[in-house]
N, C-alpha and C. Protein backbone atom coordinates (compact mmCIF):
# COMPACT_ATOMS: atom_id res chain seq x y z
N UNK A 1 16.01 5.59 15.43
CA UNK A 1 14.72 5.80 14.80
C UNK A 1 14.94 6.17 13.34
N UNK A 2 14.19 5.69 12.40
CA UNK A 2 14.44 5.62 11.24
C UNK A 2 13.46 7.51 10.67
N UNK A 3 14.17 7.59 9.48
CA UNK A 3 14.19 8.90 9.31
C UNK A 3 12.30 9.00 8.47
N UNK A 4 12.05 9.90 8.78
CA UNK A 4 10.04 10.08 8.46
C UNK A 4 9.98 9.84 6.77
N UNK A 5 8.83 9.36 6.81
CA UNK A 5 8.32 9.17 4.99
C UNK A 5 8.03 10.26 4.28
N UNK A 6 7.72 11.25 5.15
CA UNK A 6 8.26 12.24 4.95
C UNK A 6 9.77 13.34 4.47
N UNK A 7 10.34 12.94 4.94
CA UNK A 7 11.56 13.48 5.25
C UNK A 7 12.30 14.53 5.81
N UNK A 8 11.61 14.36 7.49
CA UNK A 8 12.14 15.75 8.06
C UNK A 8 13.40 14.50 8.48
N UNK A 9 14.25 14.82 8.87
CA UNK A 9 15.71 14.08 9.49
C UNK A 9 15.90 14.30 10.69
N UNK A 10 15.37 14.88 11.28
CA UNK A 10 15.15 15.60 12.86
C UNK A 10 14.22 15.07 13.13
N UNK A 11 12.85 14.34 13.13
CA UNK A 11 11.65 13.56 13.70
C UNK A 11 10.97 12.76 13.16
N UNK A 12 10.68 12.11 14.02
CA UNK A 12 9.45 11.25 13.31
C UNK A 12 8.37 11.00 14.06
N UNK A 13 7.76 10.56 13.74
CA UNK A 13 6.04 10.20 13.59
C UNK A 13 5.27 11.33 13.22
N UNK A 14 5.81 12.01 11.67
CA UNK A 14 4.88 12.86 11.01
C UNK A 14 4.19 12.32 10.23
N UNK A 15 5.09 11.56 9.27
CA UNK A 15 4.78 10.95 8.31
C UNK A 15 4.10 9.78 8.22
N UNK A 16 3.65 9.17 7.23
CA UNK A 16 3.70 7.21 7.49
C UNK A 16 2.74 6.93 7.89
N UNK A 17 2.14 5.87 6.95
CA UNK A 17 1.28 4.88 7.75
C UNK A 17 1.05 5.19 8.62
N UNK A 18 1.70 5.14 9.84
CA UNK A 18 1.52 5.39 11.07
C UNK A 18 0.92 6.11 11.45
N UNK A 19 0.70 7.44 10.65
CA UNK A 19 0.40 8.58 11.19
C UNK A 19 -1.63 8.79 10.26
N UNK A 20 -1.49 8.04 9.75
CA UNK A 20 -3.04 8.02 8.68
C UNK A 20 -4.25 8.30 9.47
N UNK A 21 -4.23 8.23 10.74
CA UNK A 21 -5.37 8.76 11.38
C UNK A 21 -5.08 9.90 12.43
N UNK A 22 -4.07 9.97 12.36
CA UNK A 22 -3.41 11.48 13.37
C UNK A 22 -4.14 12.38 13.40
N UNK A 23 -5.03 13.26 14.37
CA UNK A 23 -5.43 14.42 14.35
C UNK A 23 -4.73 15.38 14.10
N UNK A 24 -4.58 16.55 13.22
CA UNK A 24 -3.61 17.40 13.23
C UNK A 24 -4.03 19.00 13.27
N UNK A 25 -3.41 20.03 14.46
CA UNK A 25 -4.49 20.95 14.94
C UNK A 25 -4.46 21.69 14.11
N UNK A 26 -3.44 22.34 12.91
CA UNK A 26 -3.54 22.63 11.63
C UNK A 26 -4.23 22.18 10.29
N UNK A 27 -4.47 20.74 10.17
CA UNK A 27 -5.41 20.21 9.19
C UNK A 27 -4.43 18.93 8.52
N UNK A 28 -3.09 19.26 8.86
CA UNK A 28 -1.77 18.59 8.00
C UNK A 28 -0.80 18.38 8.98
N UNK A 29 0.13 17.27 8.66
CA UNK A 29 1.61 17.50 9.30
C UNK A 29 2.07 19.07 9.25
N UNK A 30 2.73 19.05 9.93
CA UNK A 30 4.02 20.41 10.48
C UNK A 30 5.24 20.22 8.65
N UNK A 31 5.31 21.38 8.75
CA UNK A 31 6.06 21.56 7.63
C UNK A 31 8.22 22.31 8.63
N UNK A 32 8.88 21.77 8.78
CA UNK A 32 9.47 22.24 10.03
C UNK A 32 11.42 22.79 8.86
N UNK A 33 10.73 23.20 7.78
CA UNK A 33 11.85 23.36 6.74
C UNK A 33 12.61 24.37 7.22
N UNK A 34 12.02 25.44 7.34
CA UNK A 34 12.85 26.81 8.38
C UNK A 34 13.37 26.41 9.65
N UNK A 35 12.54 25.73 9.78
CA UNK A 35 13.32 25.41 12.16
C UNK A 35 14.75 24.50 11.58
N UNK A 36 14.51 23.65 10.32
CA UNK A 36 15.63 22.62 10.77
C UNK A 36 16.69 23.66 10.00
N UNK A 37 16.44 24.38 8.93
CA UNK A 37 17.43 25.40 8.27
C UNK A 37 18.56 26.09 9.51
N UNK A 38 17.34 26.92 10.50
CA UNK A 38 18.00 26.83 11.76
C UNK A 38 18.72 26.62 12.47
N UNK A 39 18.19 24.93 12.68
CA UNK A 39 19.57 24.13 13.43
C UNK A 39 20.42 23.72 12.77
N UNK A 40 20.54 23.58 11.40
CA UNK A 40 21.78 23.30 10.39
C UNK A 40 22.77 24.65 10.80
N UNK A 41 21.94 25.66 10.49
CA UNK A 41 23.03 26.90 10.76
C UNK A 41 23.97 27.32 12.03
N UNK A 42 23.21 27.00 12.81
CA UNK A 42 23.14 27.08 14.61
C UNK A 42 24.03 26.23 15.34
N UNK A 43 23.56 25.26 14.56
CA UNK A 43 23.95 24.28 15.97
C UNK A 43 25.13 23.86 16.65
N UNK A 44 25.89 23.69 17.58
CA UNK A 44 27.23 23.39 17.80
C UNK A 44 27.43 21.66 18.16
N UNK A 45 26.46 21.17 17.84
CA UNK A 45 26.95 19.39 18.23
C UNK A 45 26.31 18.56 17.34
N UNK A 46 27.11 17.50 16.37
CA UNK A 46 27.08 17.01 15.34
C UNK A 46 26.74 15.88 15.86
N UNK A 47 26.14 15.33 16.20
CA UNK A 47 25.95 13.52 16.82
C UNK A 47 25.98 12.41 15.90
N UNK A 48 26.63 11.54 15.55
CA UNK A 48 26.47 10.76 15.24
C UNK A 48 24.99 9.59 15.03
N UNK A 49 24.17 9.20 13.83
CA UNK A 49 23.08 8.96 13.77
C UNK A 49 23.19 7.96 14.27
N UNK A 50 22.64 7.62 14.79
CA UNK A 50 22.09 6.55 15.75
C UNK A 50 22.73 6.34 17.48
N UNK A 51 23.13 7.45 17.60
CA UNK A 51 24.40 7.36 19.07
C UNK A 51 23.08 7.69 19.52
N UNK A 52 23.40 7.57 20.93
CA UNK A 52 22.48 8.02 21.99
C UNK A 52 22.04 9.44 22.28
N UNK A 53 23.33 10.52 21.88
CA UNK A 53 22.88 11.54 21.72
C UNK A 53 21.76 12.12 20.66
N UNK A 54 22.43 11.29 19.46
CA UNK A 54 20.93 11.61 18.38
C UNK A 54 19.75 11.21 18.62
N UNK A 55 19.67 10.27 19.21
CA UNK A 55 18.58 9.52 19.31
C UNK A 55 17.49 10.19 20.43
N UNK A 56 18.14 10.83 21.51
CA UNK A 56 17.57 11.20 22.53
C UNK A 56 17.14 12.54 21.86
N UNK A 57 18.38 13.55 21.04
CA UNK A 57 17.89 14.34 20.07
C UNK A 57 16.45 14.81 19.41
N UNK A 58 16.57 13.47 18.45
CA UNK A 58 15.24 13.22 17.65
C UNK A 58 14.16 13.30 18.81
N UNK A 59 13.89 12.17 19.48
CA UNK A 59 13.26 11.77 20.30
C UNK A 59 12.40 13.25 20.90
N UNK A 60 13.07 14.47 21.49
CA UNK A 60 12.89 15.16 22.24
C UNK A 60 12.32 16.07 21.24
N UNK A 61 12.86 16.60 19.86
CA UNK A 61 11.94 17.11 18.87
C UNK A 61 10.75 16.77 18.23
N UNK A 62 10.94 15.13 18.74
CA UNK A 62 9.51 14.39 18.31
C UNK A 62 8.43 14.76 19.10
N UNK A 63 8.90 14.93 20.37
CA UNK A 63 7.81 15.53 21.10
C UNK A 63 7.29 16.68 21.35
N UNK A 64 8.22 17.45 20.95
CA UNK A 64 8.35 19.23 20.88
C UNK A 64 7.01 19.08 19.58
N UNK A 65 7.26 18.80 18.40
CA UNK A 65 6.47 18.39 17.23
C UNK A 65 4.87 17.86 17.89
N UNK A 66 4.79 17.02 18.60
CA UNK A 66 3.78 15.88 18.77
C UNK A 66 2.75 17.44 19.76
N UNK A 67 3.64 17.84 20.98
CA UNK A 67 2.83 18.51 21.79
C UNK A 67 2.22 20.25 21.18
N UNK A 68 3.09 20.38 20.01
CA UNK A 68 2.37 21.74 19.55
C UNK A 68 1.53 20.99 18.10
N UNK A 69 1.24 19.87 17.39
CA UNK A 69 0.75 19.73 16.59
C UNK A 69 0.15 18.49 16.19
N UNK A 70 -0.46 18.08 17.75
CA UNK A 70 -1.15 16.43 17.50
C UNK A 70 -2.19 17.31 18.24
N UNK A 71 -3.77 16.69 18.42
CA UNK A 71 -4.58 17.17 19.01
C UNK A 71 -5.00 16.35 19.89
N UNK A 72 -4.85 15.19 19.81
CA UNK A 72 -4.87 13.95 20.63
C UNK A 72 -3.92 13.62 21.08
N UNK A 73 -3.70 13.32 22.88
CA UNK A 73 -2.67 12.27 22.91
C UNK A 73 -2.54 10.92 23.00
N UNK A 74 -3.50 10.10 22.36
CA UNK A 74 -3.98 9.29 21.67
C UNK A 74 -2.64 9.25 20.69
N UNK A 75 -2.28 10.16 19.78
CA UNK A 75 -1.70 10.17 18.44
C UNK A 75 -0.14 9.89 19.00
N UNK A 76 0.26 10.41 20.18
CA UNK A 76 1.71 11.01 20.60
C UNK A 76 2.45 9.22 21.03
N UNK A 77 3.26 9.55 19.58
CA UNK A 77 4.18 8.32 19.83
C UNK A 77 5.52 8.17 20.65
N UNK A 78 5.94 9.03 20.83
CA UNK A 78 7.66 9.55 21.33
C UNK A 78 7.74 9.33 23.12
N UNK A 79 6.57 9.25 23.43
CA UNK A 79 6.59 8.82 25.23
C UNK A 79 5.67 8.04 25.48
N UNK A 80 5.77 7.36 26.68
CA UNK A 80 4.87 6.54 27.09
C UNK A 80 3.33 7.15 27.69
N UNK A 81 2.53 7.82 27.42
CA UNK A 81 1.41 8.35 27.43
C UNK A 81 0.88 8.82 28.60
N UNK A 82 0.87 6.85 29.57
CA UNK A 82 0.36 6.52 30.88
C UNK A 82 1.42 7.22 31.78
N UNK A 83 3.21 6.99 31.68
CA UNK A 83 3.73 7.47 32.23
C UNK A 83 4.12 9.09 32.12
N UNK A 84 4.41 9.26 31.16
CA UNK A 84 4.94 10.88 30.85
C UNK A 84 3.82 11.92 31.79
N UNK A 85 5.29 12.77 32.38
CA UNK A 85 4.71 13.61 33.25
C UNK A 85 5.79 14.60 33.17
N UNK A 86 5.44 15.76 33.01
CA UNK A 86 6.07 17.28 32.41
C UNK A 86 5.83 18.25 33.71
N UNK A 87 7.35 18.19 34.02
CA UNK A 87 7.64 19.48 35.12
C UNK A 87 8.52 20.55 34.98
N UNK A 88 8.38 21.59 35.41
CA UNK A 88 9.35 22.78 35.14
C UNK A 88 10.07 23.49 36.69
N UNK A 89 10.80 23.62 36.99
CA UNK A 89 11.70 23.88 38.03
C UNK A 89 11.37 23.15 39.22
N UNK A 90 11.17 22.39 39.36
CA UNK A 90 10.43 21.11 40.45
C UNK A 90 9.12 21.34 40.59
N UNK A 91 8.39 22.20 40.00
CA UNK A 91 6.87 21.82 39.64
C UNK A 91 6.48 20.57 39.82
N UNK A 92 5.03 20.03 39.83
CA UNK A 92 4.15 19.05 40.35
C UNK A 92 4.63 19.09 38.45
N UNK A 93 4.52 17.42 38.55
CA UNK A 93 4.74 17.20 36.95
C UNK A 93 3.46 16.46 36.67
N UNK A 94 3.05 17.16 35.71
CA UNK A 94 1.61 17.24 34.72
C UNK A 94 1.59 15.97 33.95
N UNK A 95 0.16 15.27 33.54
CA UNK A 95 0.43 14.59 32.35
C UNK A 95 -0.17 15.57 30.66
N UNK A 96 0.05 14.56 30.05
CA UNK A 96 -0.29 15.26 28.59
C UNK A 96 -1.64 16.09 28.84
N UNK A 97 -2.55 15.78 28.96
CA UNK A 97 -3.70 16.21 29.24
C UNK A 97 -3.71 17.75 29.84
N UNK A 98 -3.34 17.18 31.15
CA UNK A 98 -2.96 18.51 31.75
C UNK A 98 -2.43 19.88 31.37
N UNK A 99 -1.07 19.07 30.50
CA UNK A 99 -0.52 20.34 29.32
C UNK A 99 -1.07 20.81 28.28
N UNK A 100 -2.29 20.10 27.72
CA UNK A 100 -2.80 20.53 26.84
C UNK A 100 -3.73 21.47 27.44
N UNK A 101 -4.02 21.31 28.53
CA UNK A 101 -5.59 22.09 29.71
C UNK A 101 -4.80 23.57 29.97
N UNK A 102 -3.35 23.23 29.92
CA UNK A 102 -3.04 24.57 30.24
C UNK A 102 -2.61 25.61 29.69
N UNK A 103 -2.84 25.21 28.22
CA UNK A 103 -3.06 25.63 26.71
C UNK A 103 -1.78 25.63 26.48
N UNK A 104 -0.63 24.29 26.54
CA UNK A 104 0.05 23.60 25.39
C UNK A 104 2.06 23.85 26.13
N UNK A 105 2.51 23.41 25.34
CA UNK A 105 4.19 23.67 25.75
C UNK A 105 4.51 25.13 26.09
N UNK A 106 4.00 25.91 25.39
CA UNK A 106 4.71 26.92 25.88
C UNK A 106 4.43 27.49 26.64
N UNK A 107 3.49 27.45 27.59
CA UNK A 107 2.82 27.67 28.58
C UNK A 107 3.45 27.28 29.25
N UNK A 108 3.26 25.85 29.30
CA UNK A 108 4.22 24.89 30.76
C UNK A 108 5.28 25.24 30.88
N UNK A 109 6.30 25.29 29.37
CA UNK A 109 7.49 25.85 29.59
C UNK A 109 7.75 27.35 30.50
N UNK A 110 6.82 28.18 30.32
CA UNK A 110 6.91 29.59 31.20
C UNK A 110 6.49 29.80 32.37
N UNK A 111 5.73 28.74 32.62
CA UNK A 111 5.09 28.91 33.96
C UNK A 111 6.04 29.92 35.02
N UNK A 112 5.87 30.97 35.59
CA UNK A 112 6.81 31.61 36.88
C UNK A 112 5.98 32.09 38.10
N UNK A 113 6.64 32.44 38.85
CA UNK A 113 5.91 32.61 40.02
C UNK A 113 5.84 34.46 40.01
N UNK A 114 6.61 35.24 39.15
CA UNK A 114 6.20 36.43 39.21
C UNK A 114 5.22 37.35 39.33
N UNK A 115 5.43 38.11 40.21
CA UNK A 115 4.10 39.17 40.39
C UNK A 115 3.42 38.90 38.37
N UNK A 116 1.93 39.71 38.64
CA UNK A 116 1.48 39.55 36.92
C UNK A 116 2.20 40.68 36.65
N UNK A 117 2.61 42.19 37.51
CA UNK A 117 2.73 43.14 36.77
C UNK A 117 4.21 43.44 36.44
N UNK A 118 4.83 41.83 36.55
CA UNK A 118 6.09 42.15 36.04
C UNK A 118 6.40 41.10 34.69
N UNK A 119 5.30 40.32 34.81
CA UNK A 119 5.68 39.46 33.30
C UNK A 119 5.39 39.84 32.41
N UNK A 120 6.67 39.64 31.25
CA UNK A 120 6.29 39.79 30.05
C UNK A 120 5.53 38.92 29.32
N UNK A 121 5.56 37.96 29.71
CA UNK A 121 5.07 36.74 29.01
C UNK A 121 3.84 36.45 30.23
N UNK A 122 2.24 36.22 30.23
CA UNK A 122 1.54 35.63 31.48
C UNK A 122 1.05 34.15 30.93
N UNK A 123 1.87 33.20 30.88
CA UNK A 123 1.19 31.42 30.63
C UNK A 123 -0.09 31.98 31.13
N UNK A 124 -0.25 32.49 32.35
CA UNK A 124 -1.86 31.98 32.62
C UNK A 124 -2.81 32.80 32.36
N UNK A 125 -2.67 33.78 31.33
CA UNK A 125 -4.00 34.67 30.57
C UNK A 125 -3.59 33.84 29.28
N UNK A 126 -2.63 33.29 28.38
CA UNK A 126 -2.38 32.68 27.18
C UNK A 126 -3.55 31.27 27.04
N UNK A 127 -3.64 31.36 25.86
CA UNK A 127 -4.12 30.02 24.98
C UNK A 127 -3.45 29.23 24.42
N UNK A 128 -3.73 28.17 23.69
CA UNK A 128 -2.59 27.16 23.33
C UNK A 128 -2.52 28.33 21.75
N UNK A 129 -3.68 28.33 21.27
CA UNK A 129 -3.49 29.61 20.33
C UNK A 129 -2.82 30.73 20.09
N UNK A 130 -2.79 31.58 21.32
CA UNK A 130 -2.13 32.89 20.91
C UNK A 130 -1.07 32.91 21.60
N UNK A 131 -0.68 31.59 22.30
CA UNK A 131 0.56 31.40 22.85
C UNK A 131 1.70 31.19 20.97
N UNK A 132 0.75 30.10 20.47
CA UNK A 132 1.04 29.52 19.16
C UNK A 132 1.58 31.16 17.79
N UNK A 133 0.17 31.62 18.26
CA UNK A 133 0.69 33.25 17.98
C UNK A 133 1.75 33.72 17.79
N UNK A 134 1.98 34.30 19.31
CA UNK A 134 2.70 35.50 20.11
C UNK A 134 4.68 34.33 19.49
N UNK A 135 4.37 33.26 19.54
CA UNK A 135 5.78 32.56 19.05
C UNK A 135 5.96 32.57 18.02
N UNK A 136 5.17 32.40 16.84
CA UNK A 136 5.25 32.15 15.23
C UNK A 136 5.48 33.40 14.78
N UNK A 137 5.05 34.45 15.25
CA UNK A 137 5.11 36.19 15.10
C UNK A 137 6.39 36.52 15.43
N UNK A 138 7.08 36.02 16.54
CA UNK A 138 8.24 36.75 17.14
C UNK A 138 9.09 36.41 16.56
N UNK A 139 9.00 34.36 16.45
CA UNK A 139 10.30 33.67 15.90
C UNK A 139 10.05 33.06 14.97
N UNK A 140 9.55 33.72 13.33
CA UNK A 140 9.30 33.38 12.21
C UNK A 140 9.52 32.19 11.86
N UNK A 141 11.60 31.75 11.76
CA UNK A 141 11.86 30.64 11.73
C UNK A 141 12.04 29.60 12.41
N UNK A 142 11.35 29.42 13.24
CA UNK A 142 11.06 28.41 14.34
C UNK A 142 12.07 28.53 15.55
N UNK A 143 12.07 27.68 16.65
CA UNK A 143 12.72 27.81 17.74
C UNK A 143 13.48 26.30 17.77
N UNK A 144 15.04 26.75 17.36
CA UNK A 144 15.79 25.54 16.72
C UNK A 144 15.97 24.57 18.82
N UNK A 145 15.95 23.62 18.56
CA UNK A 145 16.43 23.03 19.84
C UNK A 145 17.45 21.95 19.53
N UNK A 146 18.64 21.83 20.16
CA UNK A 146 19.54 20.76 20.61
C UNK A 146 20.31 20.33 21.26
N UNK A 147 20.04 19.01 21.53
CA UNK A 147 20.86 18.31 22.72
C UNK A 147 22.53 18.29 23.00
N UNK A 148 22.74 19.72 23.84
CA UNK A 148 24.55 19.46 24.15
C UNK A 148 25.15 18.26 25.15
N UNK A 149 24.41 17.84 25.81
CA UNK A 149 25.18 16.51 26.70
C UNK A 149 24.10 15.56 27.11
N UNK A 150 24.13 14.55 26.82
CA UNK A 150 23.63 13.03 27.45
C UNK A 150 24.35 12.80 28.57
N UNK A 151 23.38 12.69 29.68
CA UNK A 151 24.26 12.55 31.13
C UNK A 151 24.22 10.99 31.78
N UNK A 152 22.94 10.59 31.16
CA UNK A 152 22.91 8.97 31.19
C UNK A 152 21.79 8.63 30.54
N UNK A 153 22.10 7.10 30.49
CA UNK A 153 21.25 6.31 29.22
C UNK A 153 20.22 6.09 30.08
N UNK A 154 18.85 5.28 28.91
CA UNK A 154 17.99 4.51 29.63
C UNK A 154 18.25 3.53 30.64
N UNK A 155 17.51 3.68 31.67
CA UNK A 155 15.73 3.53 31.63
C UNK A 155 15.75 5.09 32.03
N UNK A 156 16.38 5.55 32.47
CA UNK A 156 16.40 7.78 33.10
C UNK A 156 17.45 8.34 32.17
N UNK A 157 17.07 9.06 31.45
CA UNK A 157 17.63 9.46 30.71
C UNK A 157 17.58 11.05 30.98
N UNK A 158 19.39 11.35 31.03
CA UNK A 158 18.96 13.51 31.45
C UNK A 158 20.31 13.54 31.07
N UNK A 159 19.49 14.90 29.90
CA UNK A 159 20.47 15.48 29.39
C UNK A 159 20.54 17.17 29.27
N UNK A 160 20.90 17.88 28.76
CA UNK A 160 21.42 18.80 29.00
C UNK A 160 20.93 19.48 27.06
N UNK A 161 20.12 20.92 27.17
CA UNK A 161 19.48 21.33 25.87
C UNK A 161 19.61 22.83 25.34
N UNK A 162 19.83 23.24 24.28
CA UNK A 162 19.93 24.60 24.00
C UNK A 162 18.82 24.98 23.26
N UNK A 163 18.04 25.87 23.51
CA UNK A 163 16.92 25.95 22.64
C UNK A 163 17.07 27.41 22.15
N UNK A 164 16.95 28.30 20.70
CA UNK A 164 17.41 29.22 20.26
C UNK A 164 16.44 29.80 18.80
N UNK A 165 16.71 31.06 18.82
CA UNK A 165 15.95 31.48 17.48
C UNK A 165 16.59 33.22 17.51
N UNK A 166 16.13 33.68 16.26
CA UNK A 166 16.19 35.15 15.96
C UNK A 166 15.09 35.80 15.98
N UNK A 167 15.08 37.16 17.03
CA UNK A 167 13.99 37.71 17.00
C UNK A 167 13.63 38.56 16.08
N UNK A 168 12.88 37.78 14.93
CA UNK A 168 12.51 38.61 13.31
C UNK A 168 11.18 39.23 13.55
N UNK A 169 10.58 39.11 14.36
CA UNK A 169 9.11 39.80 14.27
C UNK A 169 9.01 40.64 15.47
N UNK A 170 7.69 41.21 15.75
CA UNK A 170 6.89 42.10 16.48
C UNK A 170 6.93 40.77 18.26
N UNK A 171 6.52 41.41 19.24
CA UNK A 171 6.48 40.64 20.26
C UNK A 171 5.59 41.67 21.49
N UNK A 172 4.65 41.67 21.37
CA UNK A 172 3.88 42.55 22.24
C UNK A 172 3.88 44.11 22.52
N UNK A 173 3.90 44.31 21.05
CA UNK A 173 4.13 45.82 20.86
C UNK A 173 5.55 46.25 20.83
N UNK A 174 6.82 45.34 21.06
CA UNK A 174 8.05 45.36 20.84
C UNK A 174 9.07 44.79 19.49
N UNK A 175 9.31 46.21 18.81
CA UNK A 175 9.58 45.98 17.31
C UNK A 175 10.57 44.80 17.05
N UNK A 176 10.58 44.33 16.16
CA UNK A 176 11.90 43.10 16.32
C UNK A 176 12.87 43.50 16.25
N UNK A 177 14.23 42.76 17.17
CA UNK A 177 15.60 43.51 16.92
C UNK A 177 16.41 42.35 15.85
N UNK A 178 15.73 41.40 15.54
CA UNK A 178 16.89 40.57 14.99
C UNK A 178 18.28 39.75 15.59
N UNK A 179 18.15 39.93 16.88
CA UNK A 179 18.96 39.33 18.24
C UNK A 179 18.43 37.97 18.47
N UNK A 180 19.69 37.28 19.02
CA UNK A 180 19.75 35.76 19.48
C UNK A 180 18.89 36.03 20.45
N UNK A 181 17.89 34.70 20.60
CA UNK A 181 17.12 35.14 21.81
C UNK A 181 17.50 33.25 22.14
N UNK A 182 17.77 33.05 23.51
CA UNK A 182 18.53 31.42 23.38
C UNK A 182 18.61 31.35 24.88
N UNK A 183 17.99 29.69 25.47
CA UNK A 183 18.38 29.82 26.54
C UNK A 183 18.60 27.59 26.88
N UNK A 184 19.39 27.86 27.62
CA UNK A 184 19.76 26.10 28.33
C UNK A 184 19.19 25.60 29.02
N UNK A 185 18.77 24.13 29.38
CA UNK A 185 18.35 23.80 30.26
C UNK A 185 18.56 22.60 30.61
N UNK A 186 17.94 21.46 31.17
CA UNK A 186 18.15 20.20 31.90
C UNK A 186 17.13 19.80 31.38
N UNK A 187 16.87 18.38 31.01
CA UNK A 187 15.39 17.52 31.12
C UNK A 187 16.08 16.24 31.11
N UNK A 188 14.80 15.52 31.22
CA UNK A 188 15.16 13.72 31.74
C UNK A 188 13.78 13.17 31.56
């Protein structure tokens, strides 16, 4: 995938033509200068541009991008629309819609089965808003993500992800410590 008219180097479909009628839930493209500062600093796997690892890379930040800052999924170029369906620990997998109903990624991403009076985090009292909040507050400079292993190519593609940030801000009445806050996972 060729790099945005923009010029983030990490995603595309911000920029461009392409993007001239994009709803955007901010008013503008995503400005993502701190998150990628981030993963420049952070990151432990250099991929080669255009290998499969980058590509699946990009791809997966394109959508990270698309699902916190398109308002339509109408706009969302990076998956197939009709097919894409988003599950979390063998969860019933959602389509876009759905994730947006359940006020947005980071929600879906937290979903748990914990009593309420033990979560710190509750997806299901959150908004796509103060979910948007409670993250931009905690992890100032964004929440860097990248792909450590490609396990196989298309048409199923699963690979293996580190997603990471510093806790610089406030987090529910909990002062910031400035600690790695970072965790791994699987998707396909």
């Amino acid at each position: 995938m060729a790099i945005s008219a923009g010029g983030d180097e990490h995603r595309s479909f911000i920029h461009g033509e392409g993007e001239k009628n994009t709803q955007w839930r901010f008013g503008a493209p995503p400005d993502h200068d701190l998150v990628n500062k981030l993963f420049e600093e952070g990151r432990t796997q250099e991929w080669p541009v255009g290998s499969l690892e980058e590509k699946v890379q990009r791809t997966v930040k394109s959508l990270e991008m698309e699902l916190q800052h398109k308002t339509r999924p109408e706009d969302f170029k990076s998956v197939n629309r009709e097919k894409f369906r988003f599950s979390v620990n063998g969860r019933r997998g959602i389509s876009l819609q759905e994730l947006r109903e359940m006020g947005g990624a980071y929600n879906a991403f937290l979903q748990t089965n914990l009593p309420k009076e033990l979560r710190i985090y509750d997806s299901e009292a959150e908004t796509m808003d103060s979910s948007h909040e409670a993250f931009t507050t905690t992890f100032p400079r964004g929440f860097a993500l990248e792909i450590l292993q490609v396990y196989s190519g298309p048409p199923t593609i699963a690979f293996k992800f580190r997603h990471w940030s510093y806790m610089d801000g406030p987090f529910q009445g909990h002062p910031p410590t400035g600690q790695l806050v970072q965790f791994f996972g699987k998707g396909g």
